[in-house]
Protein backbone atom coordinates (compact mmCIF):
# COMPACT_ATOMS: atom_id res chain seq x y z
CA UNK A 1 25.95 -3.45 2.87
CA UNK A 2 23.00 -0.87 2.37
CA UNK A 3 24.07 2.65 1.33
CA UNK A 4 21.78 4.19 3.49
CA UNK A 5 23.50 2.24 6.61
CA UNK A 6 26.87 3.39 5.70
CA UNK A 7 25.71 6.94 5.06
CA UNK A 8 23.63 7.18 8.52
CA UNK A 9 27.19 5.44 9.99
CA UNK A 10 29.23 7.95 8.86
CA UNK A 11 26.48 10.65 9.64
CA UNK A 12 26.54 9.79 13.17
CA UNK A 13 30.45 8.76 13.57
CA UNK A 14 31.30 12.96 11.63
CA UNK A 15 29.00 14.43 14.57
CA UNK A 16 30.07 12.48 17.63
CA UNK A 17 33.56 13.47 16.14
CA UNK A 18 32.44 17.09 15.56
CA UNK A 19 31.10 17.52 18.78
CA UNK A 20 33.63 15.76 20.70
CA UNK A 21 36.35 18.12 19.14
CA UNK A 22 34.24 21.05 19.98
CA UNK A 23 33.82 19.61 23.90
CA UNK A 24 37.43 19.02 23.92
CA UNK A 25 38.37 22.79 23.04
CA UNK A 26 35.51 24.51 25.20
CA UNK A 27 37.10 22.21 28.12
CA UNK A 28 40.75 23.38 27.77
CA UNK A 29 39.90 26.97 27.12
CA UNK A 30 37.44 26.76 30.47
CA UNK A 31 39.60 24.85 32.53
CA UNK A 32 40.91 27.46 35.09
CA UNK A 33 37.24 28.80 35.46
CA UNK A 34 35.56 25.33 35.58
CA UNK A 35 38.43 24.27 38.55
CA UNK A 36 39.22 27.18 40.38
CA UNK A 37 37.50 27.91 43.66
CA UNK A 38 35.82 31.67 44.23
CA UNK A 39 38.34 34.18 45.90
CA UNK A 40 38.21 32.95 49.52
CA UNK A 41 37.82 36.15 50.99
CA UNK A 42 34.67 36.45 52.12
CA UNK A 43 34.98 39.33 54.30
CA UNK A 44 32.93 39.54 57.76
CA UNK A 45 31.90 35.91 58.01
CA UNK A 46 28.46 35.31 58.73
CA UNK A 47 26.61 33.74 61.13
CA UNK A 48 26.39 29.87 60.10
CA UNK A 49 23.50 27.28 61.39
CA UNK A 50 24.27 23.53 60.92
CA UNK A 51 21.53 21.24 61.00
CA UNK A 52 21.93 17.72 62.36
CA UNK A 53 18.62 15.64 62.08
CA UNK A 54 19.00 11.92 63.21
CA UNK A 55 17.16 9.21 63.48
CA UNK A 56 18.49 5.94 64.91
CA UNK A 57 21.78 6.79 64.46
CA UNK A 58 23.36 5.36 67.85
CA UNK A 59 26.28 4.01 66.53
CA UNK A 60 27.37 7.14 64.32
CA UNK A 61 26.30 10.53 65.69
CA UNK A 62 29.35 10.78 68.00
CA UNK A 63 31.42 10.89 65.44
CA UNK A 64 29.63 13.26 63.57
CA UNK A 65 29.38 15.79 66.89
CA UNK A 66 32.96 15.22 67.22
CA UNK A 67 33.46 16.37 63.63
CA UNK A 68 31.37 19.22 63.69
CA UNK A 69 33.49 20.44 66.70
CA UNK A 70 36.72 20.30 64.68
CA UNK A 71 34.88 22.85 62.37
CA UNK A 72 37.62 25.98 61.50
CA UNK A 73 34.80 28.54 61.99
CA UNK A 74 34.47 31.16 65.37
CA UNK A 75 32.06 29.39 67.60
CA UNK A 76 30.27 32.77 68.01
CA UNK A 77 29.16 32.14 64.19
CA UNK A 78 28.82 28.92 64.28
CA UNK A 79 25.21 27.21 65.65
CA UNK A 80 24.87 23.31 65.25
CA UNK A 81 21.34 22.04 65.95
CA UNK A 82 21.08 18.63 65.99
CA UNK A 83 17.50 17.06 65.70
CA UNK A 84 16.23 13.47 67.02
CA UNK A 85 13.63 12.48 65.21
CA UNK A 86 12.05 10.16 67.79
CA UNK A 87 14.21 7.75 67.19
CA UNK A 88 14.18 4.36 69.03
CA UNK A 89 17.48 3.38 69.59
CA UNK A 90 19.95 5.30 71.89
CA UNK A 91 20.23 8.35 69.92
CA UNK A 92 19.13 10.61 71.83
CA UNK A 93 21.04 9.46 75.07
CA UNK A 94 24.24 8.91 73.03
CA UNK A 95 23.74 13.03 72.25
CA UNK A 96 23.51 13.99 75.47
CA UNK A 97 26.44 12.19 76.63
CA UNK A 98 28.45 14.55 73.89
CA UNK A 99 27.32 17.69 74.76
CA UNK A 100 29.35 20.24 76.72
CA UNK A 101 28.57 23.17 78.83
CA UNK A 102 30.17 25.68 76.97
CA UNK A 103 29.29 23.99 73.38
CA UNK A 104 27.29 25.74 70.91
CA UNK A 105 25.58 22.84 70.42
CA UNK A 106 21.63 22.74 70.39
CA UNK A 107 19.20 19.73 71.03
CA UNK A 108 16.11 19.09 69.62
CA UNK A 109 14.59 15.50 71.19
CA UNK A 110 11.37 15.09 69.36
CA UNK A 111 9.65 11.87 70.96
CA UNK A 112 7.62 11.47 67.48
CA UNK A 113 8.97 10.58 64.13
CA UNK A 114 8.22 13.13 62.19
CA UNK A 115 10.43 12.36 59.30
CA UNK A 116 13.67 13.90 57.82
CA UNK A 117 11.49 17.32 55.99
CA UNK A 118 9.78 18.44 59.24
CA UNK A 119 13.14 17.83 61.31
CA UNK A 120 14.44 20.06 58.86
CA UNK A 121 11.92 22.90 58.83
CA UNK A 122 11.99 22.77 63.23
CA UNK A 123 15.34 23.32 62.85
CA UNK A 124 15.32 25.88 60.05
CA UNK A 125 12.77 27.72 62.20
CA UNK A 126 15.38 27.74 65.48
CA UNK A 127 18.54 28.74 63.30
CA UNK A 128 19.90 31.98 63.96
CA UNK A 129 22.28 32.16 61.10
CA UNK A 130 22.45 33.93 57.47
CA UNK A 131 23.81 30.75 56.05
CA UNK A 132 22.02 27.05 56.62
CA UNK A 133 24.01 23.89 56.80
CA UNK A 134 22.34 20.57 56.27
CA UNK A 135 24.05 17.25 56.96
CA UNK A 136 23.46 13.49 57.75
CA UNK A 137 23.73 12.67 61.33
CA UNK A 138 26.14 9.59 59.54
CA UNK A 139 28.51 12.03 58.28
CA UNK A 140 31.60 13.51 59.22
CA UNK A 141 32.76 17.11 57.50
CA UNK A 142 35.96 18.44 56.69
CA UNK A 143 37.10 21.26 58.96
CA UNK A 144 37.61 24.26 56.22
CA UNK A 145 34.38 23.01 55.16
CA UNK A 146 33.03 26.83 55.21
CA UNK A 147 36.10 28.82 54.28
CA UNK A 148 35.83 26.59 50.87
CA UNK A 149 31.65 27.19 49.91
CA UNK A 150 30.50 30.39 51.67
CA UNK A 151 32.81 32.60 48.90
CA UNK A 152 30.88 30.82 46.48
CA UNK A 153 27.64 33.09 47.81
CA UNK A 154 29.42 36.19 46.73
CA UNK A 155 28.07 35.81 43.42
CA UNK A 156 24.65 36.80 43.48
CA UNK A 157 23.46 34.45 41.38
CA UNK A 158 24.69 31.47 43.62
CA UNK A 159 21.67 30.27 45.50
CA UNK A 160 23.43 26.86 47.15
CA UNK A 161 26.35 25.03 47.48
CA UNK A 162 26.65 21.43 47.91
CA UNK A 163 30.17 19.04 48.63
CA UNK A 164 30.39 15.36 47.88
């Protein structure tokens, strides 16, 4: 075999090793900061505005309204604004049939599709809270949801939050 092929071999297998090792220890002496949530006290909770846009979503959104109402969050805190975005199925008709009199629950029916952004930026422009939620008119949340990523913001340098 060529000596300059073994040597770049054993080059490259010392530093994968190396920096493996060095991975490895960073890892275990990081672990509780890398895997710990924030303190959860957050103090006075703010104001929170959940955005909702949808397009042709029919077949979904109720679920996702009846998630968002499970939220563990005061309703005096808590705005959801949900957003059609002209859609062309029974969207908007399936939203109306979920809404409540005393729900804090706001509905945008745009008759034009406008597209996800400027859904978004209506609904940023409405919002009344300190704190702006985003999520897919397909999705469903958890209902602690807040109490787990608004501590996160008490570090200054925490600009947003995002859960899988």
């Amino acid at each position: 075999m060529n000596l300059a092929y073994s040597i770049f071999v054993a080059i490259v297998w010392f530093l994968s090793t190396y920096f493996m090792v060095v991975f490895l220890l960073l890892l275990f002496t990081k672990k509780k900061q890398l895997f710990t949530s924030p303190d959860e006290n957050i103090g006075d909770l703010p104001a929170v505005s959940i955005l909702v846009p949808a397009y042709n979503e029919a077949e979904t959104i109720a679920d996702s309204i009846a998630s968002l109402r499970k939220v563990d969050y005061p309703k005096d805190k808590l705005e959801i604004i949900i957003i059609n975005d002209g859609s062309r199925d029974d969207t908007s008709k399936v939203v109306r049939s979920c809404l409540k009199k005393d729900d804090n629950i706001i509905f945008i029916d745009n008759k034009v599709n406008k597209g996800k952004a400027a859904c978004l930026n209506q609904g940023i422009e409405l919002s009344r809270g300190e704190f702006v939620a985003t999520m897919d008119s397909d999705s469903e949340i958890a209902a602690d949801i807040f109490r787990k990523t608004l501590p996160y913001f008490n570090n200054k340098k925490v600009g947003a939050v995002t859960v899988s």
